[in-house]
Protein backbone atom coordinates (compact mmCIF):
# COMPACT_ATOMS: atom_id res chain seq x y z
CA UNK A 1 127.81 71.03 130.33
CA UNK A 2 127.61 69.51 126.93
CA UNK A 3 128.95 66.37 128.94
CA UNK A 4 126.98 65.98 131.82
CA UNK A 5 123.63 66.12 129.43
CA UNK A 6 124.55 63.46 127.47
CA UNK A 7 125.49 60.98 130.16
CA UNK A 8 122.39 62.11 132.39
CA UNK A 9 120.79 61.13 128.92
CA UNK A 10 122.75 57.89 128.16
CA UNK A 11 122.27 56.50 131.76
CA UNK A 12 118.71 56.79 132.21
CA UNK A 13 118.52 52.81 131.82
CA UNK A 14 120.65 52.40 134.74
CA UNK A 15 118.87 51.64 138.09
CA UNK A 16 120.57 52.09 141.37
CA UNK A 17 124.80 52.03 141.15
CA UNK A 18 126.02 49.15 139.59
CA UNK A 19 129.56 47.77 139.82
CA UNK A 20 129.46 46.30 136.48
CA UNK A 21 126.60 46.32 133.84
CA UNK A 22 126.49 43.26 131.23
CA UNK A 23 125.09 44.20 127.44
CA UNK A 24 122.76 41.33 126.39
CA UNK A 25 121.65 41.66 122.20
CA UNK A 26 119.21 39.71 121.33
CA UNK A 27 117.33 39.13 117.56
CA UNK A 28 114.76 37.17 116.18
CA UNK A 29 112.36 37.18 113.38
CA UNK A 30 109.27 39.38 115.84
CA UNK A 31 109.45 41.33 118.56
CA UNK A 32 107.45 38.50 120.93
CA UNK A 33 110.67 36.06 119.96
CA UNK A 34 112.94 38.61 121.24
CA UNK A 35 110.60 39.28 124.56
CA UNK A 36 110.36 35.07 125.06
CA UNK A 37 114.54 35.11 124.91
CA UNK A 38 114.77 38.14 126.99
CA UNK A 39 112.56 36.71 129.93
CA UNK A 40 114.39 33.25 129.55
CA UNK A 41 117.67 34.72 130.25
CA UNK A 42 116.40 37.15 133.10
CA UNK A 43 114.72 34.10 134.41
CA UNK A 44 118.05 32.03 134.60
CA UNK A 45 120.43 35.34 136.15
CA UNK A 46 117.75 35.75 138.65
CA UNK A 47 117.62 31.90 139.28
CA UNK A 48 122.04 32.28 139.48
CA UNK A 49 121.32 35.70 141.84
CA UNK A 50 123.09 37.46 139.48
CA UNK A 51 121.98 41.22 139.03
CA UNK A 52 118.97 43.37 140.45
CA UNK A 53 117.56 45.28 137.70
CA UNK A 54 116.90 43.53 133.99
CA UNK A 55 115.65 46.97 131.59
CA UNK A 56 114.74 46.31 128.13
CA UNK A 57 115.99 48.84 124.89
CA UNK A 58 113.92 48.51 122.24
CA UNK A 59 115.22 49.76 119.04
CA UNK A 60 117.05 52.82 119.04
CA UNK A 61 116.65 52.88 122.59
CA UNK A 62 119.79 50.62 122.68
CA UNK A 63 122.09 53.52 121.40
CA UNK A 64 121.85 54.52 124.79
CA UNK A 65 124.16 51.89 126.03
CA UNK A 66 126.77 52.74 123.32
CA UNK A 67 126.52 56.60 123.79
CA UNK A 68 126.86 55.76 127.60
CA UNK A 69 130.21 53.35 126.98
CA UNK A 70 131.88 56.30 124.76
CA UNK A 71 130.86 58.81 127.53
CA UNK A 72 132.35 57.04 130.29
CA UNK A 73 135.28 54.97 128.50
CA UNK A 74 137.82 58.32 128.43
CA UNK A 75 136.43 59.66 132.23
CA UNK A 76 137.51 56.02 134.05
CA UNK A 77 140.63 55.67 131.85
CA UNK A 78 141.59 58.96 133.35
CA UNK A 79 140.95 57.97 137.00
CA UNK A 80 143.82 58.06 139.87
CA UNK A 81 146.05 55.02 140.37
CA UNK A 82 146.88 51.82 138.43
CA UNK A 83 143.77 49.97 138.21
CA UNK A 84 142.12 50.91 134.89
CA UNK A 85 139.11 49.26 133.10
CA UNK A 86 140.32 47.36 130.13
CA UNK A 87 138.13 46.60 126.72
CA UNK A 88 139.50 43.15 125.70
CA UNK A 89 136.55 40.89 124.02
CA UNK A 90 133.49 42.90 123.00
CA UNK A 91 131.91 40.42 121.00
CA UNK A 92 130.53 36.67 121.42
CA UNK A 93 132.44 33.88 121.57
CA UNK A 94 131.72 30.67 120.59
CA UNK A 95 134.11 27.87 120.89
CA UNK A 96 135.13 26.46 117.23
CA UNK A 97 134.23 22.91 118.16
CA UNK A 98 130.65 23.88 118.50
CA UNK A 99 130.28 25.99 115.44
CA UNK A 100 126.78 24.96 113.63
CA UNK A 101 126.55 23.61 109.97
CA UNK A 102 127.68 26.28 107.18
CA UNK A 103 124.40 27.60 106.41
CA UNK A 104 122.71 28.23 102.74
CA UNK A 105 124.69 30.80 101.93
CA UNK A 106 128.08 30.06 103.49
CA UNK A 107 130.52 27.74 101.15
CA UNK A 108 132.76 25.63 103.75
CA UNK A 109 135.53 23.25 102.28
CA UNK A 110 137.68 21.39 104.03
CA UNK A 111 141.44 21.60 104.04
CA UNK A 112 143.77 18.64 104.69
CA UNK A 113 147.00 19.57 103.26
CA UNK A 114 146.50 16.71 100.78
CA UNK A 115 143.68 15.69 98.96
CA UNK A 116 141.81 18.99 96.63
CA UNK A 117 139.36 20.56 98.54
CA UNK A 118 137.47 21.73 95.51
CA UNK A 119 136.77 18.25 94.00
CA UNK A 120 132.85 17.68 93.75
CA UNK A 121 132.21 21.26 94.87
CA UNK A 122 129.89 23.08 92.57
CA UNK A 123 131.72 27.35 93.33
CA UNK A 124 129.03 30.14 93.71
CA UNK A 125 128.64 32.91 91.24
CA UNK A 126 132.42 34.89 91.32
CA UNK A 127 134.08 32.59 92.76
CA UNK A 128 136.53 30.47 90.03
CA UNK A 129 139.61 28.32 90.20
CA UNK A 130 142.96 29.34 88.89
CA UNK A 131 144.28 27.02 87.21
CA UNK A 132 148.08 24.96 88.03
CA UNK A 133 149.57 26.32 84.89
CA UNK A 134 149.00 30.13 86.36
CA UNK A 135 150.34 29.27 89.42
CA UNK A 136 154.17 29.34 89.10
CA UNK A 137 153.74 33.14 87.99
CA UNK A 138 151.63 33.81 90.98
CA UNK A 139 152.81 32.21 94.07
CA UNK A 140 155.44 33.30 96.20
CA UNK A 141 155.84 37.00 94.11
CA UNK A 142 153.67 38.69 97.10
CA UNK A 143 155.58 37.28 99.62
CA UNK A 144 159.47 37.56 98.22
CA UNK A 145 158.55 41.25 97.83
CA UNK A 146 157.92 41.69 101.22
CA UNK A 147 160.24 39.26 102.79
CA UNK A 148 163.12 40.70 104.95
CA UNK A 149 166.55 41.12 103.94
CA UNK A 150 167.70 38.66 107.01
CA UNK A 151 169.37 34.75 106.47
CA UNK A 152 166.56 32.25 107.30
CA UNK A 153 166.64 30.88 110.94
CA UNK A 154 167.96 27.06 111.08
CA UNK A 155 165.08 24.84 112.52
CA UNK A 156 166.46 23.56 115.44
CA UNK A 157 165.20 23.42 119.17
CA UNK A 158 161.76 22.85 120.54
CA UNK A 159 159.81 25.30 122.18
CA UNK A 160 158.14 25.07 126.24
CA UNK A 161 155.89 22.17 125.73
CA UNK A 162 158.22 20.34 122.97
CA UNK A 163 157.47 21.73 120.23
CA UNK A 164 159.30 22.64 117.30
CA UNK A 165 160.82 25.61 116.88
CA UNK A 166 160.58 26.30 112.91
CA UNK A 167 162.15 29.43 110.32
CA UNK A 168 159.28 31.77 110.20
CA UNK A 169 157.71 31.84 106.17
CA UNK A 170 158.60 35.30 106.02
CA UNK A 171 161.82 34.92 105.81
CA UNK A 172 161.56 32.02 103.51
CA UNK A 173 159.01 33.09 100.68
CA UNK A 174 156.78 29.89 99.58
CA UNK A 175 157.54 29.79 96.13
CA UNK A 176 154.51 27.21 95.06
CA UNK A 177 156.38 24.53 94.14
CA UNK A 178 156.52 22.30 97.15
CA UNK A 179 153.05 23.25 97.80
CA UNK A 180 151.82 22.24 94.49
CA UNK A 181 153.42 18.99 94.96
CA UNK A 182 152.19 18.58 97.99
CA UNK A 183 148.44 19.36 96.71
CA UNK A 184 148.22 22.20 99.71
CA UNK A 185 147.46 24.74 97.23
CA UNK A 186 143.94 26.56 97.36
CA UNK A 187 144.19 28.66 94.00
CA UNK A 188 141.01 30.92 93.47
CA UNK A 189 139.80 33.94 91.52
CA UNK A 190 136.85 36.68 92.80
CA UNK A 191 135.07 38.48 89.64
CA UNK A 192 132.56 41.13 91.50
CA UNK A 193 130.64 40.36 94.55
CA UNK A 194 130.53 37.13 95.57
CA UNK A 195 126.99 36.39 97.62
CA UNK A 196 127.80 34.27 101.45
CA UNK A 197 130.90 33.77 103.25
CA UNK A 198 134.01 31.26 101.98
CA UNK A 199 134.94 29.44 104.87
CA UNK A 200 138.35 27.22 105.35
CA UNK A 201 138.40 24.85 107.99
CA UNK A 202 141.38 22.56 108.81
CA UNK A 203 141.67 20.50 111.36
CA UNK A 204 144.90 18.09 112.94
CA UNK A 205 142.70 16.25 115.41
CA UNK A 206 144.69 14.33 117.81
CA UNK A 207 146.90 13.03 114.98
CA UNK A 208 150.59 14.04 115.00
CA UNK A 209 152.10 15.37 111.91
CA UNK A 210 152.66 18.61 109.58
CA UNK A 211 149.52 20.26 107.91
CA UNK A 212 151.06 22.41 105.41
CA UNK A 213 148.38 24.69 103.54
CA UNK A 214 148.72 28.06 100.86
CA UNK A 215 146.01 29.72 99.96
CA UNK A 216 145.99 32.06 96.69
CA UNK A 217 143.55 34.36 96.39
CA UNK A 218 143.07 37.30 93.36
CA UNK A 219 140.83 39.32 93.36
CA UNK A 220 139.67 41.09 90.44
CA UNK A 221 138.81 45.21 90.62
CA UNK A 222 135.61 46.06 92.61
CA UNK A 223 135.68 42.16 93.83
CA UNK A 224 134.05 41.33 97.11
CA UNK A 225 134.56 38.79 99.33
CA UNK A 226 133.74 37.22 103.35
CA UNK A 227 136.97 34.94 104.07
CA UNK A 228 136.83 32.78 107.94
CA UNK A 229 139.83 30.83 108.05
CA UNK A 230 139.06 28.36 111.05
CA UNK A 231 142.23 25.98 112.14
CA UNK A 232 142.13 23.37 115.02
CA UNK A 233 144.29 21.07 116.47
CA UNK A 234 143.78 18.56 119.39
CA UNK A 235 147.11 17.11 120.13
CA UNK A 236 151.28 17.53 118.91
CA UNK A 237 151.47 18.83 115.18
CA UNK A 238 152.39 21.84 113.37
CA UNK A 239 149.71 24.01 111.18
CA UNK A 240 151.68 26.11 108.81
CA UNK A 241 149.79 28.36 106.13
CA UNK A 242 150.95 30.96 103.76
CA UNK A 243 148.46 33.46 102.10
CA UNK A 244 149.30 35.10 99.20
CA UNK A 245 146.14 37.83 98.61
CA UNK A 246 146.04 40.61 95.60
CA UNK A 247 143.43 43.04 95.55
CA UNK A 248 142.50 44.64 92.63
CA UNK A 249 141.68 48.34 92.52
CA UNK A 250 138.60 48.96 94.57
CA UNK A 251 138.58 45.39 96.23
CA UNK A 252 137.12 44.96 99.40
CA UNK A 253 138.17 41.83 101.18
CA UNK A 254 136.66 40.85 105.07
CA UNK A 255 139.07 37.89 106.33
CA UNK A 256 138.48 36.29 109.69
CA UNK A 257 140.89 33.96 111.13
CA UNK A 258 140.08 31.50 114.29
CA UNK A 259 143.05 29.44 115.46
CA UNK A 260 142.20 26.76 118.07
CA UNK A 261 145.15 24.57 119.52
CA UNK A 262 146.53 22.54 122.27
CA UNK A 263 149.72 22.71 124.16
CA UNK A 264 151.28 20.60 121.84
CA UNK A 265 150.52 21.98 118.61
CA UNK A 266 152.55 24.66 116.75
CA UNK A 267 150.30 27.14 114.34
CA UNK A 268 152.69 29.60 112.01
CA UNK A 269 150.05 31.42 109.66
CA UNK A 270 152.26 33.70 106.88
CA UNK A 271 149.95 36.49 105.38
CA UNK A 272 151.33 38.58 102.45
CA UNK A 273 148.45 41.27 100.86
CA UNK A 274 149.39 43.04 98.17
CA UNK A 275 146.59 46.16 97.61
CA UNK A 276 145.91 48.49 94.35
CA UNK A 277 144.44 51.80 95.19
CA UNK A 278 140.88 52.13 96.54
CA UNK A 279 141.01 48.89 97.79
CA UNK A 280 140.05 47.85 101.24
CA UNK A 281 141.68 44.95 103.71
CA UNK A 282 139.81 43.98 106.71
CA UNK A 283 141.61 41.18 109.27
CA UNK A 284 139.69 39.96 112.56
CA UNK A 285 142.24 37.15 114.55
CA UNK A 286 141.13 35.46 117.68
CA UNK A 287 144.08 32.57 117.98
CA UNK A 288 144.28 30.70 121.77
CA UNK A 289 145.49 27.45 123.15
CA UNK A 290 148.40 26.69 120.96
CA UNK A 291 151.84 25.83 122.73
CA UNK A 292 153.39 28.17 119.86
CA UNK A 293 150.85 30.37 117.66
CA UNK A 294 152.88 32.75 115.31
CA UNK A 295 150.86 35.30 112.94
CA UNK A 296 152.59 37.01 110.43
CA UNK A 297 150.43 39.66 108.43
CA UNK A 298 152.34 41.45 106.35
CA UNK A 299 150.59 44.35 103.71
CA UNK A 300 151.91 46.22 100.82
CA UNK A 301 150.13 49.30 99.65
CA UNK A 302 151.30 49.04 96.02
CA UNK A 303 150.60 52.88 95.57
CA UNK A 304 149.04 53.98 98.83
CA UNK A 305 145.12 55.24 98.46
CA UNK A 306 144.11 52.06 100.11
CA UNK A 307 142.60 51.08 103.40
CA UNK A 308 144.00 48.33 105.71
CA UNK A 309 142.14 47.45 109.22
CA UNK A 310 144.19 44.61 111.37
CA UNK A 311 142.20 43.22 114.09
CA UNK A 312 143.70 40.63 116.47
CA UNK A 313 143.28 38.86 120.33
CA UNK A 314 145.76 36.22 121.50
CA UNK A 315 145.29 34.22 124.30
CA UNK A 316 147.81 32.47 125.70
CA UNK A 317 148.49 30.07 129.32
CA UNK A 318 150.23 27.69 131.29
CA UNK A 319 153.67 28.04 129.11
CA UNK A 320 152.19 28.81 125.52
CA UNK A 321 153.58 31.33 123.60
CA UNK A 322 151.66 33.35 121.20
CA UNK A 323 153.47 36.20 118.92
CA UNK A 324 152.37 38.45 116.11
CA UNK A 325 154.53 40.42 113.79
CA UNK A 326 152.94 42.31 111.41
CA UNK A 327 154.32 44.71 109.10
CA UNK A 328 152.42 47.08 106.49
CA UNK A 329 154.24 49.53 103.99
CA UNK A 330 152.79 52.62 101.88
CA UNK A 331 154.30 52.86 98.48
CA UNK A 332 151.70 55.48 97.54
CA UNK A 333 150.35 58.80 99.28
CA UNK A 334 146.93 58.92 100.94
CA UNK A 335 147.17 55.06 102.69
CA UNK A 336 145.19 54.19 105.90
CA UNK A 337 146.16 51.77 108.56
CA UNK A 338 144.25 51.41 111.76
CA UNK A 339 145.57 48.53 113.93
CA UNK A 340 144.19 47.07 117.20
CA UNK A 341 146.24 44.13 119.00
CA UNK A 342 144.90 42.56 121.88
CA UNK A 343 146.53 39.70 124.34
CA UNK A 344 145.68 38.33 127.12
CA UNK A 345 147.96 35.98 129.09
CA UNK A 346 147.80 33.89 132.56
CA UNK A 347 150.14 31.63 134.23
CA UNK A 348 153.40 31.60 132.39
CA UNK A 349 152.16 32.77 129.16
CA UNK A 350 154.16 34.96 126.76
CA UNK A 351 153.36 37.19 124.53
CA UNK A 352 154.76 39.35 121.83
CA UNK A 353 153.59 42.14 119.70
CA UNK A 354 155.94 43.55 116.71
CA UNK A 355 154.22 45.92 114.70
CA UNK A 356 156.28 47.86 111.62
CA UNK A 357 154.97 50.50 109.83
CA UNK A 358 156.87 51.88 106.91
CA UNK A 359 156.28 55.17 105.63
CA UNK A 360 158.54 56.33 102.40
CA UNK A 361 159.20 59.79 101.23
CA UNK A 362 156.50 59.37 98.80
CA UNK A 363 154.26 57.90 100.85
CA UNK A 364 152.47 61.83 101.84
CA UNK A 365 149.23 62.05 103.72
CA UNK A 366 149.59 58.43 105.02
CA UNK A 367 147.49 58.20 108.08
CA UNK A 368 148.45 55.21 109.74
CA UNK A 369 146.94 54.50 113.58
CA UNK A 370 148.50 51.51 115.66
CA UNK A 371 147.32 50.44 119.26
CA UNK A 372 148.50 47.63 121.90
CA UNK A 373 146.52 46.45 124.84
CA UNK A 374 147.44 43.23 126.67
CA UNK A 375 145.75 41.62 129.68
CA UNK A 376 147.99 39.76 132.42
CA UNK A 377 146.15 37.83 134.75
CA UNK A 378 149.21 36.52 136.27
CA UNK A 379 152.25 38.42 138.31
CA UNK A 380 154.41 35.58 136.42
């Protein structure tokens, strides 16, 4: 009974009996903004003859829609047959060539496995470098600790479009010095909150060639910090980067990861986060278009009592292949894990998802939550 009131409640927006309803948020500085974007858009689906009925939530009005979705999302899953309604992207896309300028309060530097990208750059308030000397201590530790046991695959072969197939980071641990050679190394340190978003853009262009980049990143107790790691490539070339993250007790870290590629191009991203108690790791992925797009997360709760969210959608076509393998450990009672992995693939697109959670004996309480959805728009 409880039921049926709230979805008579929920659906009083809806007019007639839809076969599909499409959510439109807009904001603006004044409501008359938001009406003047709200009539444009109704203006162009009516001009497309798309839809019948255009109703307008104001406010907290638009918890309707939500309350509706949650109502409704459980009843059609549990329908009769095969065909079942599937949430894959629930937020807007935008492709990475046309992102706008960083604004005022977003730091973007630019990432060519060469040159420093911090040279001329004035860093915001938190934000610090770490300096070369500190680096031999620092990089590679994460990721030898959580590095398999297994002999490093030989790099040999190529993959469908070409490409080369190359021994996957987490089986060979980084350990800073070719890197710091190299001048791939991104060292910094995060003291408290730091205001805006750091964002880390590479790009391979058309170019040919390998774009080796590590990131370090340490941050301090009770440090805060918005990561977007956006990589691109528009032609044959291999994007390899290795993270190496510690958070400090009561660290909260948001990292966002965009991977745009081309059949050609080979993207192997390494991530090893090490986490103190009370601290909290939060990874959105959207990767699509490479010919080979690898992800490796990989999380160590140094003593449980911490929170880890993992986020990810891979798209992959024609022959692309696009893999994660992510693992995440408790070494401590009370840890969290919730996981979502979503793929979709068309033509002859493969996908794989390998997900390892390790729970020890001391390890009590652990509550650890771990879902797979994938999307195959071809019988191929």
């Amino acid at each position: 009974l409880e039921f049926r009131r709230v979805l008579f409640r929920s659906r009083s927006f809806v007019s007639g009996d839809p076969g599909a309803i499409l959510v439109v948020e807009a904001k603006a500085a004044d409501r008359e903004a938001v009406a003047a974007m709200l009539r444009t858009i109704e203006d162009q689906l009516r001009g497309a003859g798309l839809g019948y009925a255009f109703p307008v939530l104001v406010g907290g009005e638009g918890e309707k829609v939500w309350e509706l979705r949650r109502a409704g999302q459980g009843l059609v899953n549990n329908l009769p047959g095969n065909a079942k309604p599937r949430e894959i992207v629930e937020d807007t896309a935008v492709a990475v060539a046309d992102l706008p300028a960083a604004s005022a309060t977003t730091l973007r530097l630019h990432l060519d496995g060469v040159s420093d990208p911090l040279q001329g750059v004035s860093l915001p308030a938190g934000l610090e470098a770490i300096p070369p000397s500190q680096w031999a201590s620092l990089l590679g530790a994460g990721a030898a600790e959580l590095a398999t046991d297994a002999p490093a695959p030989p790099n040999t072969g190529t993959g469908p479009n070409g490409q080369p197939i190359l021994a996957s980071p987490s089986l060979v641990p980084w350990t800073g010095t070719v890197a710091a050679a190299a001048g791939a190394v991104l060292a910094l340190r995060v003291r408290g909150a730091v205001a805006g978003t750091l964002e880390l853009v590479s790009s391979n262009g058309k170019a040919e060639g390998v774009l080796p980049l590590q990131l370090l990143l340490v941050l301090e107790p009770g440090a805060t910090l918005e990561l977007l790691e956006v990589h691109r490539a528009g032609g044959a070339s291999l994007t390899a980067v290795t993270a190496d993250v510690r958070l400090g007790s009561g660290a909260n870290l948001r990292h966002g990861l965009i991977g745009q590629g081309h059949d050609d191009a080979v993207l192997l991203a390494d991530l090893a986060i090490h986490q103190e108690p009370g601290s909290t790791y939060a990874l959105t992925s959207a990767v699509s278009g490479w010919g080979l797009s690898r992800l490796e997360p990989r999380v160590l709760q140094t003593s449980g009592s911490a929170t880890t969210r993992l986020r990810s959608l891979q798209r992959c076509d024609a022959r692309q292949v696009a893999d994660q393998h992510s693992l995440v450990r408790f070494e401590g009672a009370d840890g969290v894990l919730d996981q979502l992995h979503k793929t979709i693939a068309a033509g002859a697109g493969r996908s794989v998802f390998n997900g390892a959670v390790q729970v020890p004996r001391p390890a009590q309480r652990t509550d650890a939550a771990q879902l797979s959805r994938s999307l195959l728009l071809s019988d191929r």
